[in-house]
PDB file of N, CA and C in Angstrom:
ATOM      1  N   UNK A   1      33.618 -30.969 -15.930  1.00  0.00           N
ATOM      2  CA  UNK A   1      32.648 -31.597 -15.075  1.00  0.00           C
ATOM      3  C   UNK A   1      33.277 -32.088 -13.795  1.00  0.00           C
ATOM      4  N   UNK A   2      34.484 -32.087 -13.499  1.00  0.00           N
ATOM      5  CA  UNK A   2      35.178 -32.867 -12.775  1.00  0.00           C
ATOM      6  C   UNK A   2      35.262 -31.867 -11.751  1.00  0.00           C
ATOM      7  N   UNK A   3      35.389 -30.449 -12.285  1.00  0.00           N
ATOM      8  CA  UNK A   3      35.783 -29.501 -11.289  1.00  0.00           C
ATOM      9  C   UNK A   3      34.585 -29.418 -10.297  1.00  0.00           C
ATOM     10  N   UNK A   4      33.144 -29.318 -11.272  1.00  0.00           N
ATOM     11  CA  UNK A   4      31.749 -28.917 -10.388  1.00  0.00           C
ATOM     12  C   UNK A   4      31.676 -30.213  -9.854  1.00  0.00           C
ATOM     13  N   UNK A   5      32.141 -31.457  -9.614  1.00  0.00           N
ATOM     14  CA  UNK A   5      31.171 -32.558  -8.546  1.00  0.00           C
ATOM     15  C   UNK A   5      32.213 -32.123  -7.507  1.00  0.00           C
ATOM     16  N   UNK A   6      33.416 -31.956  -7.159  1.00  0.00           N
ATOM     17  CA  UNK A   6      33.820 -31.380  -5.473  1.00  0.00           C
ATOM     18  C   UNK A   6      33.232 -30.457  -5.219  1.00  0.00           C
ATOM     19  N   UNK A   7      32.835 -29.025  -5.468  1.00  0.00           N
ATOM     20  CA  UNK A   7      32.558 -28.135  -5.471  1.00  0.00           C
ATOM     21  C   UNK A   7      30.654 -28.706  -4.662  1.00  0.00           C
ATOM     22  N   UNK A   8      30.165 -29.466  -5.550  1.00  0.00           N
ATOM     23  CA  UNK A   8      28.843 -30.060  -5.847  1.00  0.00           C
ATOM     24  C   UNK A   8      28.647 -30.809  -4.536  1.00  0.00           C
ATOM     25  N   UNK A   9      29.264 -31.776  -4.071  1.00  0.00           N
ATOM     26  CA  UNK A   9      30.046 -32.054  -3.448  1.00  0.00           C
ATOM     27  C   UNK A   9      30.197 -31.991  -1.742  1.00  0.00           C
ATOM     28  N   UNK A  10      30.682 -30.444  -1.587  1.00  0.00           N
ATOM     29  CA  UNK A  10      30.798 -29.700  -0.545  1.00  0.00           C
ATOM     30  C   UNK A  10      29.672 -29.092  -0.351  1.00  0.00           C
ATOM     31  N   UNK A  11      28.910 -28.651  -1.316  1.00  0.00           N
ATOM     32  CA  UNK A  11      27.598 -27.935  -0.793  1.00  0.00           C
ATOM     33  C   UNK A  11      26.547 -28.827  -0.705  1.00  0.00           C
ATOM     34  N   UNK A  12      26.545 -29.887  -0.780  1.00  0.00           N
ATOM     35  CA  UNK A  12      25.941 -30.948  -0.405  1.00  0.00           C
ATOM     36  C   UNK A  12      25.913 -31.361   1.143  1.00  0.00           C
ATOM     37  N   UNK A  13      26.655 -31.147   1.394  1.00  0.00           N
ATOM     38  CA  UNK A  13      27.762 -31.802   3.181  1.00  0.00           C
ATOM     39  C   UNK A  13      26.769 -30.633   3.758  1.00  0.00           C
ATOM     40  N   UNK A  14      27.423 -29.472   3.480  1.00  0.00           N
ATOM     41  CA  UNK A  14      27.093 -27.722   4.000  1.00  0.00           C
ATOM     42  C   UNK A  14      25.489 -27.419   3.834  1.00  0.00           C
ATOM     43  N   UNK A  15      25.137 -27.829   3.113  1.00  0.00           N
ATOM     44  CA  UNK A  15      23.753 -27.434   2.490  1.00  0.00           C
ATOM     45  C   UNK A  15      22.641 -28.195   3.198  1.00  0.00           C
ATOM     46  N   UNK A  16      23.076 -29.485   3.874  1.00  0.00           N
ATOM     47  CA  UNK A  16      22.228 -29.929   4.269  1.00  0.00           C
ATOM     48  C   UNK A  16      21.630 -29.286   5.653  1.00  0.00           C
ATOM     49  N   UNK A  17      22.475 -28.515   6.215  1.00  0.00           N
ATOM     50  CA  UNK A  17      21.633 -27.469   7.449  1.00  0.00           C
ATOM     51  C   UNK A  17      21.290 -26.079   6.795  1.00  0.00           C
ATOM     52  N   UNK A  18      19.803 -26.216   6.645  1.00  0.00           N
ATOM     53  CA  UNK A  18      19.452 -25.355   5.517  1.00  0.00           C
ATOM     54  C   UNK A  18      19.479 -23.651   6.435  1.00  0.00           C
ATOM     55  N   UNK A  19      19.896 -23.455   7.779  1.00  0.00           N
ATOM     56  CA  UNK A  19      19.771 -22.665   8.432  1.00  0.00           C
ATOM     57  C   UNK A  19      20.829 -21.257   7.663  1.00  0.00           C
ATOM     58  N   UNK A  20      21.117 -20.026   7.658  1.00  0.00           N
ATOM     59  CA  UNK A  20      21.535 -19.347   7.041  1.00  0.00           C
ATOM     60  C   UNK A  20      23.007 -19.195   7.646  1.00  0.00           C
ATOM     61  N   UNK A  21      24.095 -18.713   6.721  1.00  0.00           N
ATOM     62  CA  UNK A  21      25.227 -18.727   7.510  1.00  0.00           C
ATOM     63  C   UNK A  21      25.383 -17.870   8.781  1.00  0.00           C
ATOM     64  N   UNK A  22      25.127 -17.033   9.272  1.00  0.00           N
ATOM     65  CA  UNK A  22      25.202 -16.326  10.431  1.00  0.00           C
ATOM     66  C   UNK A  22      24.411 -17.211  11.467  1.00  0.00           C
ATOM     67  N   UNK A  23      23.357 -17.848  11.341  1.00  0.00           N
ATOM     68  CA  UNK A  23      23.137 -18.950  12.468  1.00  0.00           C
ATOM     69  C   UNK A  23      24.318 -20.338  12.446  1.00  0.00           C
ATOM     70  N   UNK A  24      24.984 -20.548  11.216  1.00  0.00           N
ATOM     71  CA  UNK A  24      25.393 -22.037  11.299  1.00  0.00           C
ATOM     72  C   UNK A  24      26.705 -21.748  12.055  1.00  0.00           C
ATOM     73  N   UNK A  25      26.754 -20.247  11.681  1.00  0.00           N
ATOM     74  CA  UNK A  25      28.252 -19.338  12.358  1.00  0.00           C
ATOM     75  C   UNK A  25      28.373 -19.798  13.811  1.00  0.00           C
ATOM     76  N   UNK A  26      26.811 -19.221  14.611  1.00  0.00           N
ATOM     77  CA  UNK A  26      26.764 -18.702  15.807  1.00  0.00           C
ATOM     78  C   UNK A  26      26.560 -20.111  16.637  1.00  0.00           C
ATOM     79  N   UNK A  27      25.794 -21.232  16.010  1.00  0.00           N
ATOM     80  CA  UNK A  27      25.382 -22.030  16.922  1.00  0.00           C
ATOM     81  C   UNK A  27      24.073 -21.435  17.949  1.00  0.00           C
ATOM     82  N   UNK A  28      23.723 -20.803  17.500  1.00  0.00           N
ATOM     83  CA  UNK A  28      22.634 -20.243  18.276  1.00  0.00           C
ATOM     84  C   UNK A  28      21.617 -20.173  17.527  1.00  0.00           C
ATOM     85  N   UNK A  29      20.972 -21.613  16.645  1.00  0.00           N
ATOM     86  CA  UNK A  29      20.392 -21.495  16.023  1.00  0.00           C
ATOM     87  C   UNK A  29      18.515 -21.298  16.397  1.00  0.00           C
ATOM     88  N   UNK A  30      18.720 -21.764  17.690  1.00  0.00           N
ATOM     89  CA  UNK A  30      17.323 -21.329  18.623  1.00  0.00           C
ATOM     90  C   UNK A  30      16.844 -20.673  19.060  1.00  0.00           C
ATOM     91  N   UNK A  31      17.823 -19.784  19.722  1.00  0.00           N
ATOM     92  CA  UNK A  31      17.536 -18.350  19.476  1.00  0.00           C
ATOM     93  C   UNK A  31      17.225 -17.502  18.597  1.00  0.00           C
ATOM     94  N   UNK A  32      17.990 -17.345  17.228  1.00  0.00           N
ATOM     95  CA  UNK A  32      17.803 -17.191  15.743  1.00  0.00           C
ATOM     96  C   UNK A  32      15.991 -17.363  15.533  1.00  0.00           C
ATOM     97  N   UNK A  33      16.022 -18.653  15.819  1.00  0.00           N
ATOM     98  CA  UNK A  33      14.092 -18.902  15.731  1.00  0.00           C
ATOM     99  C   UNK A  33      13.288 -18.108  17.062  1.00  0.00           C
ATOM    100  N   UNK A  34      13.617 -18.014  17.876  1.00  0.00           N
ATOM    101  CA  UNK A  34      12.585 -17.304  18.665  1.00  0.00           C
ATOM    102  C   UNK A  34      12.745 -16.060  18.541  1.00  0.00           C
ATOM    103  N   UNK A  35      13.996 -15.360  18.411  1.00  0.00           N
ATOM    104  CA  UNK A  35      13.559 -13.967  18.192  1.00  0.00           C
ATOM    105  C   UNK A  35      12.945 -14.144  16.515  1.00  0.00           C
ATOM    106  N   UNK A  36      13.217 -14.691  15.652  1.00  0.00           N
ATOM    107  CA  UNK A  36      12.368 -14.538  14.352  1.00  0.00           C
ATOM    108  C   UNK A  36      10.930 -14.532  14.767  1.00  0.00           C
ATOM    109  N   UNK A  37      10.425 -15.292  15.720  1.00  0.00           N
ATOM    110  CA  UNK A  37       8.988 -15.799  15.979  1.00  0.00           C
ATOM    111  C   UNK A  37       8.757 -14.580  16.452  1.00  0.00           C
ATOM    112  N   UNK A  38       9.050 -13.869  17.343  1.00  0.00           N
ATOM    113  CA  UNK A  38       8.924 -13.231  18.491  1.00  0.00           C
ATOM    114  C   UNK A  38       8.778 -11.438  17.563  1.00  0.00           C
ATOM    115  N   UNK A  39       9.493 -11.773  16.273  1.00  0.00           N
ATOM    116  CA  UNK A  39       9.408 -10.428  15.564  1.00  0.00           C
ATOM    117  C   UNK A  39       8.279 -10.472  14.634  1.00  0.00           C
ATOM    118  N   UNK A  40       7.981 -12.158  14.237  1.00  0.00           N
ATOM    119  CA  UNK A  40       6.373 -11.807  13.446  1.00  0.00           C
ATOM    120  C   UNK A  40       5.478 -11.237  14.648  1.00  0.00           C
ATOM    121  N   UNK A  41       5.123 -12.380  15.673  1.00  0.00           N
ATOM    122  CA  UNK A  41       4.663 -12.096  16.426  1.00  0.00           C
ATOM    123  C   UNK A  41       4.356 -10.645  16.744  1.00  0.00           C
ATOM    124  N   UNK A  42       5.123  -9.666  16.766  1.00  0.00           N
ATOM    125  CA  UNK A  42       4.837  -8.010  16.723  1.00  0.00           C
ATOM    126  C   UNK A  42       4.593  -7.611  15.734  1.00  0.00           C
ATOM    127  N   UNK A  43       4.783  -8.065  14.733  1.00  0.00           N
ATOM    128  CA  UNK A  43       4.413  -7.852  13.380  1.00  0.00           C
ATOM    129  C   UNK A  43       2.956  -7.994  13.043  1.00  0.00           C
ATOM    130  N   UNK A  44       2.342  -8.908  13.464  1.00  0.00           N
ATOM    131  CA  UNK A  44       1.330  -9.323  13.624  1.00  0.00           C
ATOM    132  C   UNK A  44      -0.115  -8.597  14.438  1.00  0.00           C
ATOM    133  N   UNK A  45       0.814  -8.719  15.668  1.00  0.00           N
ATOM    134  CA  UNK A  45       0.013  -7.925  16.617  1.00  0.00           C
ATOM    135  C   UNK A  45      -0.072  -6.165  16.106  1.00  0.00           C
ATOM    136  N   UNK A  46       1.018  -5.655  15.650  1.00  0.00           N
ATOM    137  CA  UNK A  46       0.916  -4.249  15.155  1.00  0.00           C
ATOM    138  C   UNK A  46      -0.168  -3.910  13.677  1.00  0.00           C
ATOM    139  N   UNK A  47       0.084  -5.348  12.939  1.00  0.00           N
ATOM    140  CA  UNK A  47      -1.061  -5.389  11.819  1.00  0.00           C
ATOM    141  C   UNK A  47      -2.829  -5.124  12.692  1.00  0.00           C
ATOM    142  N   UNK A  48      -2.621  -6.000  13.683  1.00  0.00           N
ATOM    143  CA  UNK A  48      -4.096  -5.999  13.992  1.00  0.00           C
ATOM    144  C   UNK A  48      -4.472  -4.208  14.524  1.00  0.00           C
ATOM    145  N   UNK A  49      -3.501  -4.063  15.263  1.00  0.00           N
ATOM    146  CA  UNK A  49      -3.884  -2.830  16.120  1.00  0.00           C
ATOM    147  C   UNK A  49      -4.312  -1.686  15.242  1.00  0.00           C
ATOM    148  N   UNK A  50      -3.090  -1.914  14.711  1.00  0.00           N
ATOM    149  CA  UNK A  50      -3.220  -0.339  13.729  1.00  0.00           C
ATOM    150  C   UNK A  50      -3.297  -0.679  12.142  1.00  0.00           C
ATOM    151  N   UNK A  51      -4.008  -1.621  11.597  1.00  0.00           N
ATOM    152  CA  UNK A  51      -4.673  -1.958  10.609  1.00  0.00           C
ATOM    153  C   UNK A  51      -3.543  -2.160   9.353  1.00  0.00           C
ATOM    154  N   UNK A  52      -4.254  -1.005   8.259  1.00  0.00           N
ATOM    155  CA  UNK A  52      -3.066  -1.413   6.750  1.00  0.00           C
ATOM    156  C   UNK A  52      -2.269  -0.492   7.260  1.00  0.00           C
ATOM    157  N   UNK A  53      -1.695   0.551   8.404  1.00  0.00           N
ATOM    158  CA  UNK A  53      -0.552   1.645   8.630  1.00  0.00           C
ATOM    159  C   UNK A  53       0.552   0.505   8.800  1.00  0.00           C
ATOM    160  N   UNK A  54      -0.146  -0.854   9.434  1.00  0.00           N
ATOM    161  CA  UNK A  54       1.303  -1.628   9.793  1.00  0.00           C
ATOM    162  C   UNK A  54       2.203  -1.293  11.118  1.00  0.00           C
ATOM    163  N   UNK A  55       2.046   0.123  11.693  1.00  0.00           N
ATOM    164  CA  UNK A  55       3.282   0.519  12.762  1.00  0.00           C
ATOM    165  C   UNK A  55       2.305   1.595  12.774  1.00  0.00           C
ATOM    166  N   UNK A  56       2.617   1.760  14.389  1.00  0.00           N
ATOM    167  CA  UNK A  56       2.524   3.343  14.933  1.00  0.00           C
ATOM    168  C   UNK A  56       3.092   4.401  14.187  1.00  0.00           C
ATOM    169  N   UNK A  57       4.267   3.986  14.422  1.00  0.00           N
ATOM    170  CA  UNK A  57       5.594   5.204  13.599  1.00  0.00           C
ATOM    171  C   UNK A  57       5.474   5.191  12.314  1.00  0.00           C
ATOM    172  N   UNK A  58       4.324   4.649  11.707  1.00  0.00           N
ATOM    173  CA  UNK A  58       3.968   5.608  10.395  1.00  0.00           C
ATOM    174  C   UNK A  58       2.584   6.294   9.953  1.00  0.00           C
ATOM    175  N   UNK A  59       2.051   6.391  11.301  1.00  0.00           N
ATOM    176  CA  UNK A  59       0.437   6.904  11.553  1.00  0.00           C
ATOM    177  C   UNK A  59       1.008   8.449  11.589  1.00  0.00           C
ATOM    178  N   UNK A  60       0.872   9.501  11.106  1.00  0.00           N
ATOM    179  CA  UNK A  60       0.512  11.134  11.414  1.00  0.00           C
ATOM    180  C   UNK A  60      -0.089  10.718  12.825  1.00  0.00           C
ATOM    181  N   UNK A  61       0.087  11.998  13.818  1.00  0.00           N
ATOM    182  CA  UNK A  61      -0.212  11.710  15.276  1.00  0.00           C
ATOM    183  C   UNK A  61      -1.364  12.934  14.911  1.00  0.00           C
ATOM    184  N   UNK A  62      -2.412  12.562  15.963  1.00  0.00           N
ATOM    185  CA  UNK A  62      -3.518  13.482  15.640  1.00  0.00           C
ATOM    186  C   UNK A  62      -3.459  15.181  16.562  1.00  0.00           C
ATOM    187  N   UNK A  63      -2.406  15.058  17.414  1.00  0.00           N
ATOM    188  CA  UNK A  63      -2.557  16.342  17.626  1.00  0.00           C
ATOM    189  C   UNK A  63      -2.000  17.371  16.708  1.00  0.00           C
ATOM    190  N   UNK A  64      -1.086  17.246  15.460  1.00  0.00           N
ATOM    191  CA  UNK A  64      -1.294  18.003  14.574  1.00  0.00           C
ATOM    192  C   UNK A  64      -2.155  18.578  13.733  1.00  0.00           C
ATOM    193  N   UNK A  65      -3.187  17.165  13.150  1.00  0.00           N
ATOM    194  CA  UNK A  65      -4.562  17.827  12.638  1.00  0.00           C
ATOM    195  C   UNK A  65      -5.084  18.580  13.564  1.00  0.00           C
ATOM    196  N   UNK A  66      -5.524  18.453  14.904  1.00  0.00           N
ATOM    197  CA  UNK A  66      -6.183  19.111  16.066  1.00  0.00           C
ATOM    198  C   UNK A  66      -5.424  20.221  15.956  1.00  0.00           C
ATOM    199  N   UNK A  67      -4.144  20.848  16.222  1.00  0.00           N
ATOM    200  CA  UNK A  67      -3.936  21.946  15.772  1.00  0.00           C
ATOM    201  C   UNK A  67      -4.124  22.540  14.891  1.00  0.00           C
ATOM    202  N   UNK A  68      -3.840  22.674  13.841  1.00  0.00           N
ATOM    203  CA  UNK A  68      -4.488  22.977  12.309  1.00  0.00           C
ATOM    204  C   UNK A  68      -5.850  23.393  12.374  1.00  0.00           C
ATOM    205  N   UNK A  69      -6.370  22.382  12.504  1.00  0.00           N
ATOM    206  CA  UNK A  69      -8.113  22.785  12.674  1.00  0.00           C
ATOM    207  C   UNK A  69      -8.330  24.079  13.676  1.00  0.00           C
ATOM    208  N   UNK A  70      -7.690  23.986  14.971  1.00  0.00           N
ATOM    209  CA  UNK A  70      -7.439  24.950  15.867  1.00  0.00           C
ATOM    210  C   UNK A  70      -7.091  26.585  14.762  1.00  0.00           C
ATOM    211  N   UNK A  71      -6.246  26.297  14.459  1.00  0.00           N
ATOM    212  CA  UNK A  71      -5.778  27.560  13.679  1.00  0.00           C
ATOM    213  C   UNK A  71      -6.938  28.190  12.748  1.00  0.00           C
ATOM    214  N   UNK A  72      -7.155  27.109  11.878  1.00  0.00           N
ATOM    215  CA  UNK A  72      -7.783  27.378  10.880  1.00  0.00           C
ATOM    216  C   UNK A  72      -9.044  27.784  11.562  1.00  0.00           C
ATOM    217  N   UNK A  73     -10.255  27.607  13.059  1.00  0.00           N
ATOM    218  CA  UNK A  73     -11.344  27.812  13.268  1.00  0.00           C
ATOM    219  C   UNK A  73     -10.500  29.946  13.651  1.00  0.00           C
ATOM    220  N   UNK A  74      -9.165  29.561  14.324  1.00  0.00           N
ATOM    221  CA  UNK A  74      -9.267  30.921  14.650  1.00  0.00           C
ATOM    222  C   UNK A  74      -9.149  32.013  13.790  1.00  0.00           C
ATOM    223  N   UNK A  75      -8.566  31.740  12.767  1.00  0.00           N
ATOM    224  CA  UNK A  75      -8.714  32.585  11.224  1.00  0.00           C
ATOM    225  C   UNK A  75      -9.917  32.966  10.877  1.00  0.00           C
ATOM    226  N   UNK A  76     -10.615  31.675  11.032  1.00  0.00           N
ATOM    227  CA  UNK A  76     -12.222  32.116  10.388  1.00  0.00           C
ATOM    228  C   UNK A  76     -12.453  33.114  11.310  1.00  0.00           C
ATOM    229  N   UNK A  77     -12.610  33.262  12.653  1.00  0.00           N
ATOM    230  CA  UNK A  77     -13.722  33.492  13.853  1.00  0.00           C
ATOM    231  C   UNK A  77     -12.762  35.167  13.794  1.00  0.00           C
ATOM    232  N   UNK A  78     -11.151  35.276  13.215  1.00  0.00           N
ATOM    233  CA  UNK A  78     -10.686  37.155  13.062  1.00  0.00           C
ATOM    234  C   UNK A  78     -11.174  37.279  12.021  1.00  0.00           C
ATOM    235  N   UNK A  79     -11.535  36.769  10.889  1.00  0.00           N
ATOM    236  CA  UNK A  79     -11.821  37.600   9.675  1.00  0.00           C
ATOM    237  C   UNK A  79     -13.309  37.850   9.364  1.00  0.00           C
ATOM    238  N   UNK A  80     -13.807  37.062  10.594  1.00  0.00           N
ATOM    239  CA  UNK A  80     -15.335  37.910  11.067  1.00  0.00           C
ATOM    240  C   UNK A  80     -15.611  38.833  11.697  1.00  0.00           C
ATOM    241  N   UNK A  81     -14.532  38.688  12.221  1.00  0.00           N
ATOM    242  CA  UNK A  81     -14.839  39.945  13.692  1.00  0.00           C
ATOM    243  C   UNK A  81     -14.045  40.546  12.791  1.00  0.00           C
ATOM    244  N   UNK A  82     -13.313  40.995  11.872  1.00  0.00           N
ATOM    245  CA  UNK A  82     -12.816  42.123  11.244  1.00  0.00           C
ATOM    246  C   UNK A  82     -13.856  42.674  10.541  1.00  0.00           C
ATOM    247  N   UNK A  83     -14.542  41.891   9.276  1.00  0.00           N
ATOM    248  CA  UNK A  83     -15.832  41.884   8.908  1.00  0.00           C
ATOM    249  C   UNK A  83     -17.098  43.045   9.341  1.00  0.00           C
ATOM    250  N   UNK A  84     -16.972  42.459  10.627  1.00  0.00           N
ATOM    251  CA  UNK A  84     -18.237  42.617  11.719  1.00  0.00           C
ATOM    252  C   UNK A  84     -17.507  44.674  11.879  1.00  0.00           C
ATOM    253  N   UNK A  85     -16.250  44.970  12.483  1.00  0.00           N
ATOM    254  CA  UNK A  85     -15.837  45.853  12.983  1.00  0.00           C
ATOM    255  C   UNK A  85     -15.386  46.999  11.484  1.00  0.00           C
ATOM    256  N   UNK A  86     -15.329  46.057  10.400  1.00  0.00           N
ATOM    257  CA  UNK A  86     -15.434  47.791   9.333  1.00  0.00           C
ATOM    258  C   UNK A  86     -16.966  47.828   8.832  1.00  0.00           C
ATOM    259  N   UNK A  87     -17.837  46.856   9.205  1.00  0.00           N
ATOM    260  CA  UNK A  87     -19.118  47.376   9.053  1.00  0.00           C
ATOM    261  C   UNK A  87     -20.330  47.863   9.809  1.00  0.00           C
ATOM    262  N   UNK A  88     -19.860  47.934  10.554  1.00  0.00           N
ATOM    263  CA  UNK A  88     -20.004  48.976  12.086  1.00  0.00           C
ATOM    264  C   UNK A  88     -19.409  50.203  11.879  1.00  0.00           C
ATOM    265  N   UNK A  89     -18.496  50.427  11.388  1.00  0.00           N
ATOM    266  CA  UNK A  89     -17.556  51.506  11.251  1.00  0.00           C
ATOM    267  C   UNK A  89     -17.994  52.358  10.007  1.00  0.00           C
ATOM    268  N   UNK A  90     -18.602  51.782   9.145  1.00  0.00           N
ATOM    269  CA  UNK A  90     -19.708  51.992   7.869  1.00  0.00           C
ATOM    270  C   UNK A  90     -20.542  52.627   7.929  1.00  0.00           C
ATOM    271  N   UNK A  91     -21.013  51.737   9.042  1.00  0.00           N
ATOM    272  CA  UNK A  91     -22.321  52.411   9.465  1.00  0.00           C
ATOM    273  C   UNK A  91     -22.134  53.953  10.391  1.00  0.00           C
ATOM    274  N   UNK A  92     -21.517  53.675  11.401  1.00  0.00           N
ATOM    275  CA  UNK A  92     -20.980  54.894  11.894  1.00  0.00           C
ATOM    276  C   UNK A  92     -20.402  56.115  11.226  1.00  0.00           C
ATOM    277  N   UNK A  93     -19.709  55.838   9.905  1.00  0.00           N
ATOM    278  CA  UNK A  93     -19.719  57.048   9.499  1.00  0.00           C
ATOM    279  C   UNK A  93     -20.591  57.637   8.533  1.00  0.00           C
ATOM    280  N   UNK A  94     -21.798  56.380   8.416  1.00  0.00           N
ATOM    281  CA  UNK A  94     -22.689  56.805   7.548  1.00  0.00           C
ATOM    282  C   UNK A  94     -23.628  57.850   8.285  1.00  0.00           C
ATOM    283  N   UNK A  95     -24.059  57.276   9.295  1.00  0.00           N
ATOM    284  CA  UNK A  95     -24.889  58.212  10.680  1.00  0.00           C
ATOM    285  C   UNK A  95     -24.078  59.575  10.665  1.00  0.00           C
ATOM    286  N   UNK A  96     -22.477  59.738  10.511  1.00  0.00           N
ATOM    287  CA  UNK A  96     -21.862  60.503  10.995  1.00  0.00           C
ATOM    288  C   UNK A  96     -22.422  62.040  10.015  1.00  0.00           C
ATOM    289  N   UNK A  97     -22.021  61.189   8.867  1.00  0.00           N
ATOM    290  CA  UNK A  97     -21.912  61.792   7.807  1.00  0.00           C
ATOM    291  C   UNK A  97     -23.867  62.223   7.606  1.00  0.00           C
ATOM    292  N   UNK A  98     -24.821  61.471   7.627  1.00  0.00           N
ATOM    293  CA  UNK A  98     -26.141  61.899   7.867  1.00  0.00           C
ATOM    294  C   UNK A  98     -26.315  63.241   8.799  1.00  0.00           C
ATOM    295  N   UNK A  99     -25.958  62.736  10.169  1.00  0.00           N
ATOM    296  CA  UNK A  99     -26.214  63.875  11.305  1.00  0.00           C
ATOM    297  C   UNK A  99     -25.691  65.323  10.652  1.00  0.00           C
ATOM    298  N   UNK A 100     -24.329  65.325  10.257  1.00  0.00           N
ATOM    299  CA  UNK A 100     -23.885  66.317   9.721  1.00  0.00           C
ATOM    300  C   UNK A 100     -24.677  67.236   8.002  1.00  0.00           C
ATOM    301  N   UNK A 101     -25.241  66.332   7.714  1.00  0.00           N
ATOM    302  CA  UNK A 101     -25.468  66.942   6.488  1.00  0.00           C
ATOM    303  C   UNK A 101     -26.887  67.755   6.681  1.00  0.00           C
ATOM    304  N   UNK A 102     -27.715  67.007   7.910  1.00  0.00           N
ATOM    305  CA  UNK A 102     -28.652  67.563   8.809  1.00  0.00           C
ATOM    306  C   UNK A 102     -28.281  68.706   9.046  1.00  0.00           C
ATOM    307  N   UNK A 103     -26.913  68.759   9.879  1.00  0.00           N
ATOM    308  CA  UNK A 103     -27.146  70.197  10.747  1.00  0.00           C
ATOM    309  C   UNK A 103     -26.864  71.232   9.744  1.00  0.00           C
ATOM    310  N   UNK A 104     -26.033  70.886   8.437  1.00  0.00           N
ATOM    311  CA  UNK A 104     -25.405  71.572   7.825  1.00  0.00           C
ATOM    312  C   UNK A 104     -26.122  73.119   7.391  1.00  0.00           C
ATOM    313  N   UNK A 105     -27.631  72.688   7.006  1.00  0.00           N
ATOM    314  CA  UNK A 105     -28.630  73.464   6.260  1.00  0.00           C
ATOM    315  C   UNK A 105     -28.800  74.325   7.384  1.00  0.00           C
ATOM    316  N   UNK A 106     -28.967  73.898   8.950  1.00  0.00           N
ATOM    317  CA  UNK A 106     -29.997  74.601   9.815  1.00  0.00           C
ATOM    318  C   UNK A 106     -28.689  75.824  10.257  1.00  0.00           C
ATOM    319  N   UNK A 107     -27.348  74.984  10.100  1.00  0.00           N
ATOM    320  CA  UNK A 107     -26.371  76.039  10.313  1.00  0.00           C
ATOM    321  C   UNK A 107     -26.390  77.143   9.366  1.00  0.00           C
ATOM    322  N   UNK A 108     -26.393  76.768   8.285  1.00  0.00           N
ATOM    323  CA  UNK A 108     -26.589  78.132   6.687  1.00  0.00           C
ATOM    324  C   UNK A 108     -27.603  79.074   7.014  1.00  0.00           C
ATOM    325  N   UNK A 109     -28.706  78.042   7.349  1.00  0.00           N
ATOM    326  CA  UNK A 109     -30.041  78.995   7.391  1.00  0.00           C
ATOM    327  C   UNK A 109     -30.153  79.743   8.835  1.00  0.00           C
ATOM    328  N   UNK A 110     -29.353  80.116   9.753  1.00  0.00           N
ATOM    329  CA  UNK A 110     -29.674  80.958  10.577  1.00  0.00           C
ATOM    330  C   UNK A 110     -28.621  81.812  10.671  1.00  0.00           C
TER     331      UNK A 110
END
């Protein structure tokens, strides 16, 4: 018991500036508080702005979705017009193939 009351003691003396050791280090313990203030303070203000994300720098930026979507409308809008161009082409050789089967007879028969 004798050993823990110096010990007890000293952190009593020390303890009573409840400030953390790197401020009691620096003597700059006012500074220490205003930039602390000064970092809720943005903390704060970044809660309001940008809600439960907390920070910009962890929002997805929207011109990636906007691209994407970009892509994805132009996929749709070729695999219509591909669509569109073998059934045209269907049709064309259906006519083709009609006209011909037409002439075919009138060619035999003369």
């Amino acid at each position: 018991m004798t050993d823990r009351a110096p010990a007890e003691a000293e952190r009593g003396a020390s303890g009573a500036d409840a400030a953390p050791l790197p401020m009691r280090r620096t003597g700059q313990a006012e500074r220490y508080v205003l930039q602390a203030a000064g970092l809720r303070r943005r903390q704060l203000r970044a809660a309001v702005l940008y809600g439960s994300a907390r920070s910009w720098r962890q929002r997805q930026p929207l011109w990636i979705a906007a691209m994407i979507g970009v892509i994805a409308a132009a996929v749709i809008v070729a695999a219509i017009a591909v669509a569109n161009a073998f059934e045209k082409q269907r049709q064309a050789d259906a006519e083709r193939e009609a006209s011909q089967s037409v002439q075919a007879p009138a060619l035999i028969g003369s």
